[in-house]
Structure formats: structure tokens, C-alpha cells
Protein backbone atom coordinates (compact mmCIF):
# COMPACT_ATOMS: atom_id res chain seq x y z
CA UNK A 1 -8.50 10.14 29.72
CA UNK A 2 -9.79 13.17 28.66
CA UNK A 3 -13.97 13.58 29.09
CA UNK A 4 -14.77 16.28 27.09
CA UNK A 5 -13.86 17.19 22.90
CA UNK A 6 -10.92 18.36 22.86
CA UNK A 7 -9.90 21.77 21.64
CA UNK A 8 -8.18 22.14 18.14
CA UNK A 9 -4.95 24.27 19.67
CA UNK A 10 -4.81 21.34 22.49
CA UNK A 11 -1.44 19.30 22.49
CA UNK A 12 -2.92 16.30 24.69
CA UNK A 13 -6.17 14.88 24.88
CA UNK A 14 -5.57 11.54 26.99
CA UNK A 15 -4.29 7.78 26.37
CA UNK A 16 -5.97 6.19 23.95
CA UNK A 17 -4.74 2.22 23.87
CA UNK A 18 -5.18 0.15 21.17
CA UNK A 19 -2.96 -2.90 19.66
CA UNK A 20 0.50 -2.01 20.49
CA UNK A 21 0.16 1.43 21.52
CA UNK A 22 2.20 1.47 24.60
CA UNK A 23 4.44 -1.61 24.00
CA UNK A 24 7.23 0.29 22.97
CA UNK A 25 7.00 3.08 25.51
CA UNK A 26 8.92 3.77 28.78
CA UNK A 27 11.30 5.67 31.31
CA UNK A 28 13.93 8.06 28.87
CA UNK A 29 17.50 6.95 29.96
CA UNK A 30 17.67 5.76 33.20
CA UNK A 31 15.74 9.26 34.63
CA UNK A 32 12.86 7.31 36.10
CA UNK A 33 10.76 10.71 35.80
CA UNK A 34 10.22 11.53 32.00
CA UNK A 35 7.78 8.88 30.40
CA UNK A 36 7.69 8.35 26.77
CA UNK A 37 4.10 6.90 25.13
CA UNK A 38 1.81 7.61 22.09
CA UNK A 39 -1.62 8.03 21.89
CA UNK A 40 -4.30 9.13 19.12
CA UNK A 41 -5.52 13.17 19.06
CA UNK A 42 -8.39 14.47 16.80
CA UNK A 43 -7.52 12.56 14.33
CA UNK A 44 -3.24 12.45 14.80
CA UNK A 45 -1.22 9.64 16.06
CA UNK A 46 1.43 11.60 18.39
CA UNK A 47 3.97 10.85 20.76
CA UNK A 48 4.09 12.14 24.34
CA UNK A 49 7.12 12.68 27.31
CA UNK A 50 5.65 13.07 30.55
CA UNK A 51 7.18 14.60 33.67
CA UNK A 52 5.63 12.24 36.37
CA UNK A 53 6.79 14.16 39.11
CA UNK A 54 4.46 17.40 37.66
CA UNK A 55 2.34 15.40 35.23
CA UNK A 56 3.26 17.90 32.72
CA UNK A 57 2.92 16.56 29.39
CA UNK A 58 5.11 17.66 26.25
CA UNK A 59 3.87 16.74 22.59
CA UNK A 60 7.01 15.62 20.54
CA UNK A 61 6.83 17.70 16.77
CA UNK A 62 8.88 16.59 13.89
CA UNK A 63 10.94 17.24 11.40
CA UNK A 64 10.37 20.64 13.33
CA UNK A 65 11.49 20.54 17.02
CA UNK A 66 9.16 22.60 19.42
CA UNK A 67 6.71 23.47 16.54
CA UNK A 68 2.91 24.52 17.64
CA UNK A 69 -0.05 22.02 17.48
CA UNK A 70 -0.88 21.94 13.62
CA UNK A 71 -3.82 19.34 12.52
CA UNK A 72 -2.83 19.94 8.89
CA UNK A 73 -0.03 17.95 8.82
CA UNK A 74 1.53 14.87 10.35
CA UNK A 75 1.44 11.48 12.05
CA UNK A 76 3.68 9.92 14.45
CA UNK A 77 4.36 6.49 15.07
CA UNK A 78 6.87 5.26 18.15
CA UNK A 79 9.34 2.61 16.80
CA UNK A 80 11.92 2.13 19.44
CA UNK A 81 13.33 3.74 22.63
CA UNK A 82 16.48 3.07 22.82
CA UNK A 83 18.14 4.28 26.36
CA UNK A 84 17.62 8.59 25.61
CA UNK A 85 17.06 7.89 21.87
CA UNK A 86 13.82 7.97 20.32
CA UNK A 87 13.20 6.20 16.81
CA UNK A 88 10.08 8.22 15.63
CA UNK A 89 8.33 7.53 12.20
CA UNK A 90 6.91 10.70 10.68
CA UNK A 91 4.64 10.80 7.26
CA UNK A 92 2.00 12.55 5.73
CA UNK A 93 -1.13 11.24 4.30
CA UNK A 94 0.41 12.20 0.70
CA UNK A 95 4.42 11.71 1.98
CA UNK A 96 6.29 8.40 3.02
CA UNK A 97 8.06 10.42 5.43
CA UNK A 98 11.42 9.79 7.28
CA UNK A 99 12.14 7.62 10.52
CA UNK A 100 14.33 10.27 13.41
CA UNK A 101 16.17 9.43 15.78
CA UNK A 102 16.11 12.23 18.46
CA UNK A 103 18.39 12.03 21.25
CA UNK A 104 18.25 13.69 24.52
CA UNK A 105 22.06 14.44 25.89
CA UNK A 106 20.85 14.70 29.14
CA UNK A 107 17.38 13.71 31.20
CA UNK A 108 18.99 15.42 34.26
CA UNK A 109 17.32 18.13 33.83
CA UNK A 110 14.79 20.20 35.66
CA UNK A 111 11.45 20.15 33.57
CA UNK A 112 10.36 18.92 29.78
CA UNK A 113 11.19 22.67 28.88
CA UNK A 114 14.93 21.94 29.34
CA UNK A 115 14.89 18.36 28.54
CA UNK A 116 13.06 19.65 24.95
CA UNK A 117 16.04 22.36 24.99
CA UNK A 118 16.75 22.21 21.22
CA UNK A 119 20.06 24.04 21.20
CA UNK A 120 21.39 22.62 24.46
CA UNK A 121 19.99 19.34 24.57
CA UNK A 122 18.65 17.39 21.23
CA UNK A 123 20.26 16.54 18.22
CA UNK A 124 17.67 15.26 15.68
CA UNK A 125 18.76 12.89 13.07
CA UNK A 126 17.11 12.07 9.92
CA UNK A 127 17.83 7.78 9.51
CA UNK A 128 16.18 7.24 6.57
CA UNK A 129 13.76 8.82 3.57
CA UNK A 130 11.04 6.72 2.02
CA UNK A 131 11.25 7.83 -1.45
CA UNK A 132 9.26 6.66 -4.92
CA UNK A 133 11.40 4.94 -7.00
CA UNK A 134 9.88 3.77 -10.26
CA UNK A 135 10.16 4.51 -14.21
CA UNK A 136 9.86 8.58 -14.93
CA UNK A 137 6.44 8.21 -16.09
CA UNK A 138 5.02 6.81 -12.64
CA UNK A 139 7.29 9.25 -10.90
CA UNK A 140 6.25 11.95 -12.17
CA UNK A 141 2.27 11.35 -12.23
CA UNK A 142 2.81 10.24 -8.23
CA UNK A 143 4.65 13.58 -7.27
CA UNK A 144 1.37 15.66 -9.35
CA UNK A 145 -1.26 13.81 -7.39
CA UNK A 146 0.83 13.93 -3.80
CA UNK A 147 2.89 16.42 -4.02
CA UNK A 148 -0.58 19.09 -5.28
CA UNK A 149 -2.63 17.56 -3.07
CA UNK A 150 -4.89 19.46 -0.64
CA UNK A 151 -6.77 18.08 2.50
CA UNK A 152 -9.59 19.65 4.26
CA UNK A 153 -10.92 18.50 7.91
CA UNK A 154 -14.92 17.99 7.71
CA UNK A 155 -16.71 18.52 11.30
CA UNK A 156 -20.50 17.83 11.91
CA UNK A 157 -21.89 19.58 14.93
CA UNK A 158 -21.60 16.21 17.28
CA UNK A 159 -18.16 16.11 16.67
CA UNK A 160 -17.97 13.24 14.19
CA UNK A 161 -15.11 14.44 11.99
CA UNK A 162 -13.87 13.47 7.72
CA UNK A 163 -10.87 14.53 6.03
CA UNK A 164 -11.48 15.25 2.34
CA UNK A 165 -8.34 14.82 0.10
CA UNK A 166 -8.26 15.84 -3.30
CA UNK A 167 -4.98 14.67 -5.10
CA UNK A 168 -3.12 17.58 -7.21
CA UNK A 169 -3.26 17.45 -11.31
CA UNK A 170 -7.08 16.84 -11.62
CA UNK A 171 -8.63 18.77 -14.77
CA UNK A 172 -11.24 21.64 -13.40
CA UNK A 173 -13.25 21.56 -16.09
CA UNK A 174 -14.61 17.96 -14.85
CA UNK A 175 -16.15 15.88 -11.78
CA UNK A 176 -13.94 12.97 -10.14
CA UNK A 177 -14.99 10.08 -8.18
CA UNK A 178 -15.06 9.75 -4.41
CA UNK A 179 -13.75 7.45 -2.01
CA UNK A 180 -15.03 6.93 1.51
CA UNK A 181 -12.61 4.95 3.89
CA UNK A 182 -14.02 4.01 7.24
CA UNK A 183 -12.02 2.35 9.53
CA UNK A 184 -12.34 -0.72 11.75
CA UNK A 185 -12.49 -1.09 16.08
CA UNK A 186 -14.53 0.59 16.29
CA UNK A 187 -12.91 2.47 18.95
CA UNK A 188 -9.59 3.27 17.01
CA UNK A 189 -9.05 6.03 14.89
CA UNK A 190 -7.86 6.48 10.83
CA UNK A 191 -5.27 8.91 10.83
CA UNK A 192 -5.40 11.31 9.16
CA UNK A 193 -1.68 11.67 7.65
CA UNK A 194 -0.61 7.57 7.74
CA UNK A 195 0.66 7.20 4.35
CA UNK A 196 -0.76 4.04 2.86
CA UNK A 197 -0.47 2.06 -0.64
CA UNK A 198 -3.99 1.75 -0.46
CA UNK A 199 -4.34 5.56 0.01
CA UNK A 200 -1.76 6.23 -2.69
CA UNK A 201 -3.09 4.10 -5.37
CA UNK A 202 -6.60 5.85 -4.87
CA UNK A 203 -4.72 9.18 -5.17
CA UNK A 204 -3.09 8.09 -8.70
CA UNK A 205 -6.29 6.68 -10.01
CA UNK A 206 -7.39 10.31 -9.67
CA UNK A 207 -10.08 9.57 -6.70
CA UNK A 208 -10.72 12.23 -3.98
CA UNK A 209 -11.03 10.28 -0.92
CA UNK A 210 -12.92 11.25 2.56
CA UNK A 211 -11.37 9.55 5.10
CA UNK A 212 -13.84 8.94 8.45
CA UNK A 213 -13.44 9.39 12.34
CA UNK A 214 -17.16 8.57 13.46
CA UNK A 215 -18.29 9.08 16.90
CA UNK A 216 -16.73 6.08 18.88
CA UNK A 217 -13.34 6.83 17.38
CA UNK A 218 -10.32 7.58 19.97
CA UNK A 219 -8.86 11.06 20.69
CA UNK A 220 -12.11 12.81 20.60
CA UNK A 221 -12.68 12.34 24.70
CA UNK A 222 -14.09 9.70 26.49
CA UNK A 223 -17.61 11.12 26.21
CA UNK A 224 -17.80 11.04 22.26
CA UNK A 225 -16.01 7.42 22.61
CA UNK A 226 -18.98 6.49 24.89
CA UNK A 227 -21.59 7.62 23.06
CA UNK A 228 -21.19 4.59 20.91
CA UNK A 229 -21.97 2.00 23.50
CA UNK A 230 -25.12 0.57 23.01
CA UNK A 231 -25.95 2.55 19.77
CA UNK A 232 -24.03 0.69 17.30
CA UNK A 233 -25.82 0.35 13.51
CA UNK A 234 -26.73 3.98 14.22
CA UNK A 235 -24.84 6.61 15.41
CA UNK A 236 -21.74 5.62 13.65
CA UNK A 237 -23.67 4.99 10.35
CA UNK A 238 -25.44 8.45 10.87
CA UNK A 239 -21.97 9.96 11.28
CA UNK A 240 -20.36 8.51 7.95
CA UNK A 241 -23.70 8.73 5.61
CA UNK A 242 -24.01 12.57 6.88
CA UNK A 243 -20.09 13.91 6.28
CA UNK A 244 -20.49 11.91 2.70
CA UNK A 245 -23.47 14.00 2.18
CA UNK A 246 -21.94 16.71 3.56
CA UNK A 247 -18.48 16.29 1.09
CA UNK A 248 -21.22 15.73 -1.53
CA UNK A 249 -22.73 19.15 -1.33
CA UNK A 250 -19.33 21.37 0.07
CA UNK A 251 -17.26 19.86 -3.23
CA UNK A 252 -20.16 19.47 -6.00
CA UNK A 253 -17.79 21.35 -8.52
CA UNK A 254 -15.09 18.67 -7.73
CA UNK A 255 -17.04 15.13 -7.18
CA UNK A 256 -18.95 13.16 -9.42
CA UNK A 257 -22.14 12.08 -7.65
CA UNK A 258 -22.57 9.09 -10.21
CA UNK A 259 -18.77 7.72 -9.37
CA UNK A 260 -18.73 7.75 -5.16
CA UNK A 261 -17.84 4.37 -3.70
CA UNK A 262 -17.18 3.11 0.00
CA UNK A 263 -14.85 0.72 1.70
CA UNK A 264 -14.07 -0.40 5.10
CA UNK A 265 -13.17 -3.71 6.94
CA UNK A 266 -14.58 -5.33 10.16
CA UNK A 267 -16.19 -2.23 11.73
CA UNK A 268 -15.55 -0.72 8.85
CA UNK A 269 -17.21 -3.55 6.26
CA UNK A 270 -20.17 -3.13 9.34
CA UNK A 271 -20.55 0.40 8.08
CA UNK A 272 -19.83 -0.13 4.76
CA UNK A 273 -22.52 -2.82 4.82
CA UNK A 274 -25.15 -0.41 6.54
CA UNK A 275 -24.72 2.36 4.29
CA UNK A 276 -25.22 0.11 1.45
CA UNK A 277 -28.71 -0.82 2.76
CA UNK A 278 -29.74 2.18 4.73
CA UNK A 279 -32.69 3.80 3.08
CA UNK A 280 -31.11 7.14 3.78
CA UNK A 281 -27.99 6.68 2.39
CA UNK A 282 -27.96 3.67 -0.70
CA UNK A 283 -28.56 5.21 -3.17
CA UNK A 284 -25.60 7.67 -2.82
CA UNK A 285 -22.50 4.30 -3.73
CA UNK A 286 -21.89 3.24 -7.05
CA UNK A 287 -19.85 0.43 -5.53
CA UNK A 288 -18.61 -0.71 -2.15
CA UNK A 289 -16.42 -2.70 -0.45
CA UNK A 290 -16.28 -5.72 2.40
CA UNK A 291 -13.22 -7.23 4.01
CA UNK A 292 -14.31 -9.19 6.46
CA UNK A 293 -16.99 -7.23 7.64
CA UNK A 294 -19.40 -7.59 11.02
CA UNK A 295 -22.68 -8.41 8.74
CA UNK A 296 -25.26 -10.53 11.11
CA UNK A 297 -24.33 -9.95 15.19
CA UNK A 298 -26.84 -12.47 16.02
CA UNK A 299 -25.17 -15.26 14.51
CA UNK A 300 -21.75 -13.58 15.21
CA UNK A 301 -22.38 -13.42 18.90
CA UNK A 302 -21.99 -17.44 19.80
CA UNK A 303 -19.39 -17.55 17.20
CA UNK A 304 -16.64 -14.89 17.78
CA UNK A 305 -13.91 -14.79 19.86
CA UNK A 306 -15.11 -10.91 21.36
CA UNK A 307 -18.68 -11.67 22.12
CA UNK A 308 -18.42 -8.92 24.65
CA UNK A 309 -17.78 -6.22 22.44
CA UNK A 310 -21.70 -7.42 20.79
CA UNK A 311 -22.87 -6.87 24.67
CA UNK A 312 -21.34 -3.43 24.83
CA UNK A 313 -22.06 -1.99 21.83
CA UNK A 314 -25.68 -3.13 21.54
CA UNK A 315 -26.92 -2.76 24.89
CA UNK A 316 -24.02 -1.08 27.03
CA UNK A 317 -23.67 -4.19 29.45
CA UNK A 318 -21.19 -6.80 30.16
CA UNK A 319 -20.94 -10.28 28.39
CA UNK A 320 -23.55 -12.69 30.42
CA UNK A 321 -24.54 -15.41 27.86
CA UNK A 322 -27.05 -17.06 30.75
CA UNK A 323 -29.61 -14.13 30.54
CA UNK A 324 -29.28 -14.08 26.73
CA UNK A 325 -33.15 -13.96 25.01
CA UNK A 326 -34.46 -14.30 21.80
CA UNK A 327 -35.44 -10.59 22.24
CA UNK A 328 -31.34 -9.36 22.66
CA UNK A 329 -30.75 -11.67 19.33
CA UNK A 330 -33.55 -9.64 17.32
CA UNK A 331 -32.22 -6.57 19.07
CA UNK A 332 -28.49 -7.70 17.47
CA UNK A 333 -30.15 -8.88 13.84
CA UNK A 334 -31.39 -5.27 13.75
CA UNK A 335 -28.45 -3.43 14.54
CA UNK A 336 -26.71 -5.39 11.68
CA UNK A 337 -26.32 -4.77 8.06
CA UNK A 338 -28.08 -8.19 7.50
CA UNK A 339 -31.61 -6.84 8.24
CA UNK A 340 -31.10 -4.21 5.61
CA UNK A 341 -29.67 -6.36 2.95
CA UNK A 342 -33.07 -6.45 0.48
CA UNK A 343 -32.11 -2.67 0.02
CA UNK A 344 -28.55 -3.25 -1.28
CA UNK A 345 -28.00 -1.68 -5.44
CA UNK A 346 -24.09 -1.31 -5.30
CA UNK A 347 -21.94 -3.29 -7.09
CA UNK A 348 -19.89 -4.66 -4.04
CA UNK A 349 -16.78 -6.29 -3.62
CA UNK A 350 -16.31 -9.34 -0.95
CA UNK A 351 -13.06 -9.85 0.93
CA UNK A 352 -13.50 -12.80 3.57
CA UNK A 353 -11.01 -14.49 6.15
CA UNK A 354 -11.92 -18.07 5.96
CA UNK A 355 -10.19 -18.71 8.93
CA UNK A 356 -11.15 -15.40 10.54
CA UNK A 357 -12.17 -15.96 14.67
CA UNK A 358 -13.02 -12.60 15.10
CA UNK A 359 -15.22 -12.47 12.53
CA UNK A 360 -16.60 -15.50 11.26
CA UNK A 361 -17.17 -15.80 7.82
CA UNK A 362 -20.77 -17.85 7.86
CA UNK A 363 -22.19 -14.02 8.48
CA UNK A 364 -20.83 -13.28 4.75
CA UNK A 365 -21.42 -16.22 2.97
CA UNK A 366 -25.45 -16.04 4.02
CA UNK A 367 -25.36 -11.96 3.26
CA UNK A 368 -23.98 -13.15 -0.54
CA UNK A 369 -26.54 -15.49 -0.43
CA UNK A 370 -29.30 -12.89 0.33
CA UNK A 371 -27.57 -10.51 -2.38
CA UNK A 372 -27.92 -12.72 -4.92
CA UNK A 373 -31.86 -14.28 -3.60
């Protein structure tokens, strides 16, 4: 893994797991020396081939074979490999996108500039097209919001990064409301391009939406990852209450300050929560909302089924339950949204796992309970 930020020209920046991410990787054909994988970069799922026997590493680019590093556009998502096939998903933030299949005729080759050969060794096939299909009126109101749409990366100096997406059609003459999206780990990432319903329907309802990648979030370099250890509740709240500020100000003739609302779920309903409360930042939401969101890690702690993630990202230490004190549990109350709850003026929406063992759903019962006190 990469230590340092990564550059925004740079095709690799390290392996990044998370869920599934290398489940459906492997050897291509039966070379034994080109390695297929994904990982996350600056924001961008991708998908690798590496030569082990160099540890060169190739970035695959679609529908464009061999095309340069461009953050503007694109996510990537591994289905299958199938002997020296590779099933690769590819979609924009405002595009369904296709599923490939790219073949390799050969992976007797030399080096990843002759296996990525395009004339003499790929053939690139397009499976399948995700297209809209609904009444004209929806049709056409979904291709002026996507297909118009514009996107804009948002950096802060620490590296904590926001894409801004404003969806084509909206009048100029007036102000639109604003969506931030924060996502959950916390160390994942949101890409930037995965095309989503949720995403879409935003879009439609004519929202601009600034979609976060806080410091802690893969594919930045394991030193911006890091710096989240031990400094949950403030770093990453910092991060997402400063780029909305920052959207705020940079798109004044485009957002309504009185319509901005937030969402997120389990890292993200932890932010979400924070922001809510934080003195700096409450006052900015009109509305907000929770699915299943870390709200109280002192009660969450005994309860969950990854207390050691609480260790790491409060204190930077491993799981040890026998030297737990009263003073680590007030040191976890304040690093949760829960000891900022009496600040809380947004309207804010609730979505809760009853059944949830990650995280327990006592935490938002008693924060409901405090919102309504």
C-alpha cells in the first residue's frame, strides 16, 4: 500500500480491501504471471493486471482501451474472470453503464504492454447496456438532469476530497437544494461515478448533491487512512462540515443555503449525527438523515459485534476489554454524536436495523428519546 497521497496523473495507488474486493480476482488464463484485482483510487473503483514477475502494474480503461488516467469519468467494478476473459462493469455517476467482456487471445506474452496489445491481442465486447425505460415524460426529464449534468472534484488542503454534482436542466435564475452523502466504514470510499437509484432520484428531484471522501477513506495512501485512528468524531466530521462549507461558498449562485440536507448510514449516520449537533456546523441542515447510524460508542462498545474497530478509532490500540475504565467509556460518549444531541434543530429522518449486530439499535432508540426530551 501506497504511504503517501497519491498524485492525480497516477494509475495505481495500492490495494485497498474491503467486502469482496479481491474475491473475484486471480491468475489470467492459466499464465500464472499476470494477476487480475481491483482496488479503490482517489476516489475511482479500478481494476488492475499485474506482471508478478516485474511487479509492473497496468490500470484496465473502458469503453476506451489504453486511455490515460482521467478522474472525470468512470468506475469499475470486477464481476467475473472467466479463464482470459474479464467481465468488467463500467458506469458513471449520471450513466448505468455497460458490463464488457474483454478477452486476452493470448497471456504468452512478454510484458502487460503486449498482453494490453489492442490490435493484436484484445477484443472488447459490449454484453449488455443498462438503459431507462419508462413513459416519455420520465425519459425525457432523466436524460436533462443526467445526461447535462456536470461534476466538479472539491479538495481541502489535508487531502479530504467532495464531488459536487449539479444535474443538467436547472433554471439559472434560481437557488437549488443540496445534498451531502457521506459514506459508511469508515475506511471505504464513495465512488465517485457508481451509478445509484438513490443518486438518480436526488438528481430528478432537481438536488445538487456533494458526495464525501473524508480523511480515513481508501485510495488516498495509507498515511491519510491512518490519520483517522484514534481521532474519530473529529477529523472526519471536520472534513465533511468544511467541503459543505466550502460547496456553500464556491456555488452560492447555484445552492440554496435554506434547502441543504445530509445523509449517511453507519459511519455515515455517525457523521451525519455529528454534524447535526456540532456547534460549528448545525445550523447549516435543513434536514438529515440516519440509517442505522453509530450514535453512543459507549454503549455500542459491549454490544457490537466489531468492538475493536471502537479501540482503534478512539484511542489507536487493540481490543483489550480487561483494562477497559470508566475514563475510555467517557472518552467514547464524547467522540459520539450522543454527547452533542441537545444541539440537534434538523428535521431528521430515522432508519434502524432492529436486528442490526453491528450496530445495535438501543444507541438510536435513547438518541430519539433525547430528541424528543
Amino acid at each position: 500500500m501506497q504511504k503517501d497521497y497519491p498524485s492525480n496523473d497516477q494509475e495505481f495507488g495500492g490495494l485497498y480491501g474491503y467486502q469482496g474486493t479481491f474475491s473475484e480476482g486471480g491468475f489470467l488464463g492459466d499464465s500464472n504471471k499476470f494477476y487480475v484485482t481491483s482496488s479503490e483510487l482517489l476516489g475511482q473503483n479500478r481494476v488492475y493486471i499485474t506482471d508478478v514477475t516485474t511487479s509492473q502494474i497496468k490500470m484496465l480503461t473502458l469503453p476506451k482501451l489504453n486511455a490515460g488516467v482521467d478522474r472525470s469519468k468512470g468506475t469499475y467494478t470486477l464481476l467475473r474472470k472467466f479463464k482470459q476473459t474479464l467481465f468488467v462493469k463500467y458506469c458513471e455517476v449520471t450513466n448505468p453503464g455497460s458490463i464488457f467482456a474483454l478477452t486476452f487471445k493470448s497471456v504468452d506474452v512478454a510484458s502487460l504492454d503486449a498482453l494490453f496489445d489492442a490490435e493484436a491481442n484484445l477484443t472488447l465486447t459490449e454484453i449488455e447496456r443498462s438503459v431507462v425505460k419508462a413513459d416519455p415524460t420520465f425519459t425525457h426529464h432523466f436524460s436533462t438532469t443526467h445526461n447535462n449534468a456536470t461534476t466538479e472534484i472539491l479538495r481541502l488542503q489535508n487531502g479530504a476530497e467532495a464531488l459536487f454534482v449539479q444535474p443538467g436542466g436547472l433554471s439559472p435564475t434560481k437557488t437549488h437544494p443540496l445534498i451531502t452523502l457521506i459514506h459508511g466504514g469508515p475506511f471505504s470510499s464513495a465512488a465517485w461515478h457508481m451509478f445509484s437509484k438513490t443518486r438518480s432520484m436526488l438528481l430528478m428531484q432537481g438536488c445538487c448533491l456533494l458526495i464525501m471522501n473524508y480523511r480515513g477513506s481508501i485510495g488516498y495512501g495509507e498515511d491519510t487512512m491512518n490519520t483517522l485512528l484514534g481521532t474519530v468524531g473529529e477529523n472526519d466530521v471536520a472534513d465533511c462540515g468544511d467541503l459543505t462549507l466550502l460547496a456553500l461558498e464556491k456555488y452560492k449562485d447555484v445552492i440554496d443555503p435554506k434547502r441543504v440536507g445530509v445523509q449517511g448510514g453507519s459511519h455515515g449516520g455517525f457523521l451525519t449525527g455529528w454534524l447535526i449537533g456540532h456547534p460549528k456546523y448545525k445550523d447549516i441542515w435543513a434536514a438529515s438523515c440516519l440509517w442505522n447510524p453509530v450514535l453512543n460508542m459507549a454503549f455500542m462498545v459491549t454490544t457490537t459485534d466489531i468492538p475493536d474497530w471502537i479501540f482503534a478509532c478512539n484511542q489507536n490500540r487493540p481490543l483489550d476489554f480487561t483494562s477497559l475504565t470508566g475514563d475510555d467509556l467517557a472518552l467514547f460518549y464524547n467522540h459520539s454524536p450522543q454527547s452533542v444531541v441537545q444541539n440537534v434543530k434538523s428535521p431528521s429522518l430515522f432508519l434502524i436495523g432492529d436486528a442490526d449486530l453491528r450496530v445495535p439499535p438501543q444507541q438510536a432508540y435513547y438518541y430519539v428519546h433525547s430528541l424528543k426530551a
